[in-house]
PDB file of N, CA and C in Angstrom:
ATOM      1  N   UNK A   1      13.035 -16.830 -21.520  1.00  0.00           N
ATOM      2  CA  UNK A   1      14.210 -17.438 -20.925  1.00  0.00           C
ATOM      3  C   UNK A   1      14.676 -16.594 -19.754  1.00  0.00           C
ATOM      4  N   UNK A   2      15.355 -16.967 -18.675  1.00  0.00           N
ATOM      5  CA  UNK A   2      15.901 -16.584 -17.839  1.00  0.00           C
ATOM      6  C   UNK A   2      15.353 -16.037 -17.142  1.00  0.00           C
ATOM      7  N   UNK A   3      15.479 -15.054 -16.174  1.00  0.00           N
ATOM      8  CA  UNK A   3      15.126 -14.362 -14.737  1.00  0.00           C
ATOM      9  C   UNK A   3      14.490 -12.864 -15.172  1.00  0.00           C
ATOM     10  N   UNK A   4      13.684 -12.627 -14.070  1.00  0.00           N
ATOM     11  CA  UNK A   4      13.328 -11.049 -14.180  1.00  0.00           C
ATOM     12  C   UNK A   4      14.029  -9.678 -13.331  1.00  0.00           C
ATOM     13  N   UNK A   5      15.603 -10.617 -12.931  1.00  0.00           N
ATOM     14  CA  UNK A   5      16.151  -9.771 -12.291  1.00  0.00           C
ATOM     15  C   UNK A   5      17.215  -8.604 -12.952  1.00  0.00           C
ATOM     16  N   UNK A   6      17.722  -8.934 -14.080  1.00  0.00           N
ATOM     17  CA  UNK A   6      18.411  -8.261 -15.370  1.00  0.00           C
ATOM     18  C   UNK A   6      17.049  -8.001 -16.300  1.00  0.00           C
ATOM     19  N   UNK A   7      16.115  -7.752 -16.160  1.00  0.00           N
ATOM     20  CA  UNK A   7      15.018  -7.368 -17.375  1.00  0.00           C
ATOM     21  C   UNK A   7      15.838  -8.315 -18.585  1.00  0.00           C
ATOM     22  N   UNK A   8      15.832  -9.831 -17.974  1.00  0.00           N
ATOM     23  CA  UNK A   8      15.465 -10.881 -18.889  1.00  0.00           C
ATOM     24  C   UNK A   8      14.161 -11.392 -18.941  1.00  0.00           C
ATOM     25  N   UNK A   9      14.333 -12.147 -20.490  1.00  0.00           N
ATOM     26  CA  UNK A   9      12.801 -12.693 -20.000  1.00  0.00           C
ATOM     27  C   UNK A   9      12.355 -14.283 -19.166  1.00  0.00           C
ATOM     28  N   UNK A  10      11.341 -13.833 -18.815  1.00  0.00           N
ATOM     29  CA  UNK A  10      10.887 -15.101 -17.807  1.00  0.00           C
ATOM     30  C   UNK A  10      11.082 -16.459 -18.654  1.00  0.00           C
ATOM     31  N   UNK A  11      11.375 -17.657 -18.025  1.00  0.00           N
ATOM     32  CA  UNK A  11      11.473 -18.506 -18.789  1.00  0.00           C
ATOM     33  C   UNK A  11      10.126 -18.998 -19.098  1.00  0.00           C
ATOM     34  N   UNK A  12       9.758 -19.807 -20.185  1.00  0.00           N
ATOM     35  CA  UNK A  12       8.771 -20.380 -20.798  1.00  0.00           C
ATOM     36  C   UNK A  12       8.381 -21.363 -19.706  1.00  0.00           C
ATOM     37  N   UNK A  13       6.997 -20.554 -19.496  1.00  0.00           N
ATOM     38  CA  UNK A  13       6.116 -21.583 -18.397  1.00  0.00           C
ATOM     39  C   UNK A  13       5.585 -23.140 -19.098  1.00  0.00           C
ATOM     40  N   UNK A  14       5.308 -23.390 -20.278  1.00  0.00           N
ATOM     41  CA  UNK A  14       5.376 -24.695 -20.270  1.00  0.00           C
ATOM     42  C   UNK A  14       6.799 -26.098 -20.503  1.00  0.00           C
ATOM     43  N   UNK A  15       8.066 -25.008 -20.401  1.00  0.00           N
ATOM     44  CA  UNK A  15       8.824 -25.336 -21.038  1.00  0.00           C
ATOM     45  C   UNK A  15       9.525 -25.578 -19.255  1.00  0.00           C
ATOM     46  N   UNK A  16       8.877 -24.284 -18.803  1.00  0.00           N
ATOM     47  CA  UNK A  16       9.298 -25.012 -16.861  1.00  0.00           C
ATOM     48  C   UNK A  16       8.697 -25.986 -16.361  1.00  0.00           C
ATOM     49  N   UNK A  17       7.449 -26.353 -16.797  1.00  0.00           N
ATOM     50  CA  UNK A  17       6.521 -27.064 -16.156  1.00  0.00           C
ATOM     51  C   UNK A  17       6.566 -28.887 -16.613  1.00  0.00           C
ATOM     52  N   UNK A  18       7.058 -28.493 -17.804  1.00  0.00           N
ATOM     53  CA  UNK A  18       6.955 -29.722 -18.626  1.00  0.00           C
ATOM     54  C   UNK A  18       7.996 -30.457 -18.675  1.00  0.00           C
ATOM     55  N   UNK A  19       9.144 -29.431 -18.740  1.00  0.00           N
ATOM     56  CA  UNK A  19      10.579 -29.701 -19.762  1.00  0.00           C
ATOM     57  C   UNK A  19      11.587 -30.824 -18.838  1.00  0.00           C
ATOM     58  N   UNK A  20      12.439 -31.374 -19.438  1.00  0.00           N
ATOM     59  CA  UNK A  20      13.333 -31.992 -18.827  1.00  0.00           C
ATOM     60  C   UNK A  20      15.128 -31.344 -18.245  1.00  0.00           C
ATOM     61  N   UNK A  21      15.503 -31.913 -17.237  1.00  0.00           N
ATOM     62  CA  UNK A  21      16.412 -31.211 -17.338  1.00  0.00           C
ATOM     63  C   UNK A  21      17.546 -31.894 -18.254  1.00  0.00           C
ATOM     64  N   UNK A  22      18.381 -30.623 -18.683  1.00  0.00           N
ATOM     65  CA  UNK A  22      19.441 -31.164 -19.382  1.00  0.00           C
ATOM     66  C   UNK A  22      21.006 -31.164 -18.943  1.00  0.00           C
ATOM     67  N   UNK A  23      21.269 -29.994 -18.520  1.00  0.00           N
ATOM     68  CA  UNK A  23      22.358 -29.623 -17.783  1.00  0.00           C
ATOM     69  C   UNK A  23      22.193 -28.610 -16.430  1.00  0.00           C
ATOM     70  N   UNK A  24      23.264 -28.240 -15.620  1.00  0.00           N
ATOM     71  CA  UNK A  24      23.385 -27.416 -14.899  1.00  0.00           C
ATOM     72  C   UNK A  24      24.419 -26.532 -14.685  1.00  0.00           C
ATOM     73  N   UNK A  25      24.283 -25.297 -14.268  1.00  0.00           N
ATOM     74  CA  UNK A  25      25.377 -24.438 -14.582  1.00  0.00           C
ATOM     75  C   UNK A  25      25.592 -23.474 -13.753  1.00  0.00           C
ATOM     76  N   UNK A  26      26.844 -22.809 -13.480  1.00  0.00           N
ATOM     77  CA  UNK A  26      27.107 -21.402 -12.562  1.00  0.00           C
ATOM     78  C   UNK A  26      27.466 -20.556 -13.596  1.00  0.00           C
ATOM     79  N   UNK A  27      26.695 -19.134 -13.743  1.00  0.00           N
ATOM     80  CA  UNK A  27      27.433 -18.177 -14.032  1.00  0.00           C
ATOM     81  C   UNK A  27      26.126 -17.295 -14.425  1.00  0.00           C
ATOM     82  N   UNK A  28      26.994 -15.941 -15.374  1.00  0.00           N
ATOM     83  CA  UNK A  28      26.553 -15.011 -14.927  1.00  0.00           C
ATOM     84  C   UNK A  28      24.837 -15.208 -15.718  1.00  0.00           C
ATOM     85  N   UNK A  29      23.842 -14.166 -15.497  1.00  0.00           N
ATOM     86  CA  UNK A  29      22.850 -14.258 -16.048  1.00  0.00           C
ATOM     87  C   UNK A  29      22.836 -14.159 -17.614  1.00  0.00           C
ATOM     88  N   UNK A  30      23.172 -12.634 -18.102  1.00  0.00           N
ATOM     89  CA  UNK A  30      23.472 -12.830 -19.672  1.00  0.00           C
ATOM     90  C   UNK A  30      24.031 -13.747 -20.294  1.00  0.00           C
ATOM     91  N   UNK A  31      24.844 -13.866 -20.037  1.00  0.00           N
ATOM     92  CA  UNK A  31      26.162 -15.075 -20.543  1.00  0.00           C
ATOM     93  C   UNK A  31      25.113 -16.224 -20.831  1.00  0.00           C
ATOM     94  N   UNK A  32      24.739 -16.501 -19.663  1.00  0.00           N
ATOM     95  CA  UNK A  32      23.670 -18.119 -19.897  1.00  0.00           C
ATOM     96  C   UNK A  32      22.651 -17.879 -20.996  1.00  0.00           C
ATOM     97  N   UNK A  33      21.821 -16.652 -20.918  1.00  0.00           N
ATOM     98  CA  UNK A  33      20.881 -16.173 -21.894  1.00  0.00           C
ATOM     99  C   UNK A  33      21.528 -16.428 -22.878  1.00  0.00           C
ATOM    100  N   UNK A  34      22.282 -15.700 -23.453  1.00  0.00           N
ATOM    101  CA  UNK A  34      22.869 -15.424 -24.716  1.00  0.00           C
ATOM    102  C   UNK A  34      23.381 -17.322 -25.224  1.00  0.00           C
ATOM    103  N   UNK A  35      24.341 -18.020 -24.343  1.00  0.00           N
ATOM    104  CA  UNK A  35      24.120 -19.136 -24.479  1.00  0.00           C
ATOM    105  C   UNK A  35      23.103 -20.098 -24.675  1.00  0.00           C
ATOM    106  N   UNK A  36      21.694 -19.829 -24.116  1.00  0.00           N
ATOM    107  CA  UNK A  36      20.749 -20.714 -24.519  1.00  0.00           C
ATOM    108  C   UNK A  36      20.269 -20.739 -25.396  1.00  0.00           C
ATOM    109  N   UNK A  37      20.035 -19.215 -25.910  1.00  0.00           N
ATOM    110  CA  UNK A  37      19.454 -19.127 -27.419  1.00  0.00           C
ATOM    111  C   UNK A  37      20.438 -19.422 -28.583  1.00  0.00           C
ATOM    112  N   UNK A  38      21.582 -19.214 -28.545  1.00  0.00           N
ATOM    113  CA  UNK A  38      22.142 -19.770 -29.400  1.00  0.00           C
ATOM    114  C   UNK A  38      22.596 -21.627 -29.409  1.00  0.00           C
ATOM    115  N   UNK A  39      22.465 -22.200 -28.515  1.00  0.00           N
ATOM    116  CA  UNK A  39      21.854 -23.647 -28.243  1.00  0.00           C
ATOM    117  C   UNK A  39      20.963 -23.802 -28.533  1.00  0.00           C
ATOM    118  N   UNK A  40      19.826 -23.132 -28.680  1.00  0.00           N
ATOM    119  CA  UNK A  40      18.675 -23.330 -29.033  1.00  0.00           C
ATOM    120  C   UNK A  40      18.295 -23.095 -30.145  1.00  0.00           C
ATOM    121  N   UNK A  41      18.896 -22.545 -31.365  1.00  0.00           N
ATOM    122  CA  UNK A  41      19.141 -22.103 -32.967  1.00  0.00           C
ATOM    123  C   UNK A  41      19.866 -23.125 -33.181  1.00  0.00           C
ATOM    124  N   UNK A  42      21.000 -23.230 -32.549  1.00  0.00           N
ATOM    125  CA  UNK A  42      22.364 -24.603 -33.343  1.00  0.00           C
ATOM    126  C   UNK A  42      21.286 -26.209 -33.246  1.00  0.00           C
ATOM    127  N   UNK A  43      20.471 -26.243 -32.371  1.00  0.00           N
ATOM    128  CA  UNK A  43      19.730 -27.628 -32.789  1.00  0.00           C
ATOM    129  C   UNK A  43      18.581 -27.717 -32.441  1.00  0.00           C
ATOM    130  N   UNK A  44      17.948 -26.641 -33.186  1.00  0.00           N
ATOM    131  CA  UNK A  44      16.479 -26.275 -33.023  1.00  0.00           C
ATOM    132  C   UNK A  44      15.699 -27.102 -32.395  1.00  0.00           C
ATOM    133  N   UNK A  45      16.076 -27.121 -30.975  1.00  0.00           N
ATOM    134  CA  UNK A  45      15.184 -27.610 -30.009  1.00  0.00           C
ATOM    135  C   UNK A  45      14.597 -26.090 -28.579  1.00  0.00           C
ATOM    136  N   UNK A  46      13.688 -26.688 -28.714  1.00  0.00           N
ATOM    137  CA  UNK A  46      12.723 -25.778 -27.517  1.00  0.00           C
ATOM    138  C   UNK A  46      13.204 -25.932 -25.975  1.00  0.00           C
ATOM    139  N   UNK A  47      14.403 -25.399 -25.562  1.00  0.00           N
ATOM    140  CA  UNK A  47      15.120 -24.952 -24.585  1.00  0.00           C
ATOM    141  C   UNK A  47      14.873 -23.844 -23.818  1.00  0.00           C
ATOM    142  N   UNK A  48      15.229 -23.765 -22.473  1.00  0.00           N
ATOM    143  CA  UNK A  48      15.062 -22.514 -21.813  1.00  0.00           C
ATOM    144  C   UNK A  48      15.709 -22.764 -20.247  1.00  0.00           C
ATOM    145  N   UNK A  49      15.770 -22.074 -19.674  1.00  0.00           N
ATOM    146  CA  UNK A  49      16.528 -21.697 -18.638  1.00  0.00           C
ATOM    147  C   UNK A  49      15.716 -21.105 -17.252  1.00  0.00           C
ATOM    148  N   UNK A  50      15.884 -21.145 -16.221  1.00  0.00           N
ATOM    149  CA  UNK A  50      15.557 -20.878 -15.040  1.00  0.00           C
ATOM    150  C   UNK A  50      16.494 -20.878 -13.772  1.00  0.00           C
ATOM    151  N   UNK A  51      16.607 -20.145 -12.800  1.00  0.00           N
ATOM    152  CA  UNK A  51      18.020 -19.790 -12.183  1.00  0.00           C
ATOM    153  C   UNK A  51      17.207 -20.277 -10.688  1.00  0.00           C
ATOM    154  N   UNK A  52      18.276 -21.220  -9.891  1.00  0.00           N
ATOM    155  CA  UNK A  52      17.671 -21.596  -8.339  1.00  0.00           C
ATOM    156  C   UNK A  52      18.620 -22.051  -7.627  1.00  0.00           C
ATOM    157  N   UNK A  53      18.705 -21.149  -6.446  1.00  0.00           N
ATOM    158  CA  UNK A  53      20.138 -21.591  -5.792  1.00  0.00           C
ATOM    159  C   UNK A  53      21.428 -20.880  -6.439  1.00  0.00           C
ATOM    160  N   UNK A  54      21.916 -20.207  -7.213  1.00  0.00           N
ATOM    161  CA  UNK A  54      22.552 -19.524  -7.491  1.00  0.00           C
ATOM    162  C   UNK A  54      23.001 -20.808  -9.357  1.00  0.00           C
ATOM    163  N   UNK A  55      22.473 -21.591  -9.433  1.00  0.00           N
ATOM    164  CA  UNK A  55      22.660 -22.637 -10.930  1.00  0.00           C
ATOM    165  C   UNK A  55      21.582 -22.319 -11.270  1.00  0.00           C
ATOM    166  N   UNK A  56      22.222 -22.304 -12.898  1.00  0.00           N
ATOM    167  CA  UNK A  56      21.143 -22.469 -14.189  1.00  0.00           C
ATOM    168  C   UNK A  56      20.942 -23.696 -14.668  1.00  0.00           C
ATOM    169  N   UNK A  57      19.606 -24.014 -14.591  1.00  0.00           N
ATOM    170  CA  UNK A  57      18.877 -25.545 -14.806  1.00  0.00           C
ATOM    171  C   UNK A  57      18.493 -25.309 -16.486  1.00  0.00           C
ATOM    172  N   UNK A  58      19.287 -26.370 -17.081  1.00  0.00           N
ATOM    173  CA  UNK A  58      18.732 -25.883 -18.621  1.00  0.00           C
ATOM    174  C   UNK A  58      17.632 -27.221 -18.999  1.00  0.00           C
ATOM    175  N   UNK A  59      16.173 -27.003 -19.615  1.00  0.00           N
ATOM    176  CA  UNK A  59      15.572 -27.440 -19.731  1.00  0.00           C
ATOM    177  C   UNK A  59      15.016 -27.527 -20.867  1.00  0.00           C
ATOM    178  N   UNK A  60      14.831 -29.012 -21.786  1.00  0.00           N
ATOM    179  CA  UNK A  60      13.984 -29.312 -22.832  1.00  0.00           C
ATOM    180  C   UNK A  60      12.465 -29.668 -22.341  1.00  0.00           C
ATOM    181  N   UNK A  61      12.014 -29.236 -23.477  1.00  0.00           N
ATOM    182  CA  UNK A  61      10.679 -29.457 -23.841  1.00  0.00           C
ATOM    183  C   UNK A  61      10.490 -30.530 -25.566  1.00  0.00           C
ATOM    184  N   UNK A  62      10.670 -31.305 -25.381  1.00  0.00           N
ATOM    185  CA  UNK A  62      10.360 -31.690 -27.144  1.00  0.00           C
ATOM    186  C   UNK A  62      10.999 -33.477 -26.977  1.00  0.00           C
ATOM    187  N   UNK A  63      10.829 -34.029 -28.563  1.00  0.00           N
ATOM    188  CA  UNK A  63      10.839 -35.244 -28.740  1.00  0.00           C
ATOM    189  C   UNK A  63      12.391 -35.889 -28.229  1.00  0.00           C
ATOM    190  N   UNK A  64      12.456 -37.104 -28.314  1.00  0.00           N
ATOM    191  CA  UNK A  64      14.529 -37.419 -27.732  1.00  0.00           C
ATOM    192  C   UNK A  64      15.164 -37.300 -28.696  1.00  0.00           C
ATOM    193  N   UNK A  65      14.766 -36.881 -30.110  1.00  0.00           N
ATOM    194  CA  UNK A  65      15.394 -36.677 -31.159  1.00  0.00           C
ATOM    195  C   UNK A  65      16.233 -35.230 -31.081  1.00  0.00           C
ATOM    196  N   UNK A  66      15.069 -34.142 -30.865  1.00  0.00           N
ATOM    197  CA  UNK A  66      15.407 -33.221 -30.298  1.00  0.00           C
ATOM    198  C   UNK A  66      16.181 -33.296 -28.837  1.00  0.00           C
ATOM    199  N   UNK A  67      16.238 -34.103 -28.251  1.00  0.00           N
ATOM    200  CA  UNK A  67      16.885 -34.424 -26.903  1.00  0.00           C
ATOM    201  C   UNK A  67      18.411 -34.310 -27.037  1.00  0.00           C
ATOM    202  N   UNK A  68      18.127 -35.714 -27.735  1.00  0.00           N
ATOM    203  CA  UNK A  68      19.650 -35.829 -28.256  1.00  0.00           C
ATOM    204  C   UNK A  68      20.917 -34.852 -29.593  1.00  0.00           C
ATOM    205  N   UNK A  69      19.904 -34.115 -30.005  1.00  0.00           N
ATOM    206  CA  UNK A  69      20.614 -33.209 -30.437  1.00  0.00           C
ATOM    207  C   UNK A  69      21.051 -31.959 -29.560  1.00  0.00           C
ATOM    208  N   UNK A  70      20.419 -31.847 -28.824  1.00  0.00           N
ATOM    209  CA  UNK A  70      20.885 -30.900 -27.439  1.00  0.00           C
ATOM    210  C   UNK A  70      22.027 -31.416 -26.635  1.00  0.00           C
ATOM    211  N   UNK A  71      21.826 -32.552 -26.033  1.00  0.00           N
ATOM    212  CA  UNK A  71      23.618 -33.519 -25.492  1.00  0.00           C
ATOM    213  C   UNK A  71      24.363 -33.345 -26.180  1.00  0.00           C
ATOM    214  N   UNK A  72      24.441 -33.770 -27.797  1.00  0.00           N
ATOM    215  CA  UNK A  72      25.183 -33.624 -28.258  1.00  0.00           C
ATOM    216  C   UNK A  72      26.015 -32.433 -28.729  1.00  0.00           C
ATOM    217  N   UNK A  73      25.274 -31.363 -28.598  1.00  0.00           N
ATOM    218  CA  UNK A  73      25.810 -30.220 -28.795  1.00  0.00           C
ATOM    219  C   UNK A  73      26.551 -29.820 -27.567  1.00  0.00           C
ATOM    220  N   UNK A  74      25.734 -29.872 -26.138  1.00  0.00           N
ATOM    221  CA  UNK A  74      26.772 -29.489 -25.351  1.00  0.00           C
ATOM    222  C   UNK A  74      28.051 -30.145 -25.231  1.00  0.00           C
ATOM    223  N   UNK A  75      27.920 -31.624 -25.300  1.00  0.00           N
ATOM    224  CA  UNK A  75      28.943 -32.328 -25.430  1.00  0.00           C
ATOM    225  C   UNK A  75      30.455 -32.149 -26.116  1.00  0.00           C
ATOM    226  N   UNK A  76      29.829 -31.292 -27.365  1.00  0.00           N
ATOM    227  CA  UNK A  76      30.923 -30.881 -28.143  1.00  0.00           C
ATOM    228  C   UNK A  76      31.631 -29.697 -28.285  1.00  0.00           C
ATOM    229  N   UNK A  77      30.416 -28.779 -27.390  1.00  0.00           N
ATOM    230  CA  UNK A  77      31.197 -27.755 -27.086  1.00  0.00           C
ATOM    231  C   UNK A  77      31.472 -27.889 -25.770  1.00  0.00           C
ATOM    232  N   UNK A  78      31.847 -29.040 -24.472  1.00  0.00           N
ATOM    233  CA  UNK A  78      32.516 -28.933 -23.670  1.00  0.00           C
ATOM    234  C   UNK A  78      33.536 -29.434 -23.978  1.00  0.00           C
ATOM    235  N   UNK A  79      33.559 -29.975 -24.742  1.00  0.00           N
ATOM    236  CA  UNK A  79      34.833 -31.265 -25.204  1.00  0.00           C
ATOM    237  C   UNK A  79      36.005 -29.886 -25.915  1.00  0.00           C
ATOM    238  N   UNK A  80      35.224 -29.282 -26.854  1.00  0.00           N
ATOM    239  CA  UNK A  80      36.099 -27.920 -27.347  1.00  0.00           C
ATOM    240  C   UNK A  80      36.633 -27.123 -26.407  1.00  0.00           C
ATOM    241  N   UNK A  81      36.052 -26.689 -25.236  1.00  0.00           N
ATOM    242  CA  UNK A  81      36.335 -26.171 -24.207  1.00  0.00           C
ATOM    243  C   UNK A  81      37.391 -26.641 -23.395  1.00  0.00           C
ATOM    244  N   UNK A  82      37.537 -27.911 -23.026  1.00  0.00           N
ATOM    245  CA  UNK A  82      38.558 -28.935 -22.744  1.00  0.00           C
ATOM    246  C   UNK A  82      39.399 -28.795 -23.439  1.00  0.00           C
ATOM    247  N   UNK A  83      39.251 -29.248 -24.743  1.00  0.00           N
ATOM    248  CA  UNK A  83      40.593 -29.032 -25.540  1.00  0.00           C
ATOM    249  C   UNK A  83      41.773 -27.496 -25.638  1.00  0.00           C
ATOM    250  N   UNK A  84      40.594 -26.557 -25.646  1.00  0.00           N
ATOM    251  CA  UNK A  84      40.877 -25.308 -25.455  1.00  0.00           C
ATOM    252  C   UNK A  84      41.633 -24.798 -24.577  1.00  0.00           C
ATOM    253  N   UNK A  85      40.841 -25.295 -23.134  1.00  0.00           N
ATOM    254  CA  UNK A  85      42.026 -24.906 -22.279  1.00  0.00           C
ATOM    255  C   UNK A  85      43.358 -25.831 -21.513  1.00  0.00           C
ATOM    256  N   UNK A  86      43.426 -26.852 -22.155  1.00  0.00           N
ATOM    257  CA  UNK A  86      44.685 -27.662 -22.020  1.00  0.00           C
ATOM    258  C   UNK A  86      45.720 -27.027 -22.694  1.00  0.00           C
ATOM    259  N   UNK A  87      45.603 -26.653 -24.070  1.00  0.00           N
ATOM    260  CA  UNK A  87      46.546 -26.036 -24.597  1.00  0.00           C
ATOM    261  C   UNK A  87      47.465 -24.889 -24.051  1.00  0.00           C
TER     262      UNK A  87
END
């Protein structure tokens, strides 16, 4: 996952080559790391990350079952996030 500019690791070459995108994102390098893999445990789908233009392109590799458990997760933790900071 991620860049070789923080001695992260490279993202998964079939998972760049193949994968779909899912979301897009600004911020810092760790932060996203640390975020993907734990997106990627909460709905055990084969995810990974790659940085271009200063956004992180988050990318599946796997069935729409697995697809859709990935939307849905971000979904709910933006929606938490929303809620979060209205308060």
């Amino acid at each position: 996952m991620g860049n070789n500019k923080l001695d992260l690791p490279l993202c998964d070459k079939e998972i760049l080559e193949k994968g779909r995108l899912v979301f897009v994102l600004i911020g810092k390098s760790v932060e996203i790391e640390e975020w993907v893999k734990k997106l990627a445990k909460l709905t055990n789908a084969p995810i990974d990350w790659h940085m271009v233009g200063g956004r992180a392109y988050i990318l599946h590799l796997g069935d729409d079952e697995s697809l859709a458990r990935v939307n849905m997760e971000i979904k709910s933790q933006l929606e938490r996030k929303s809620v979060s900071s209205s308060s």
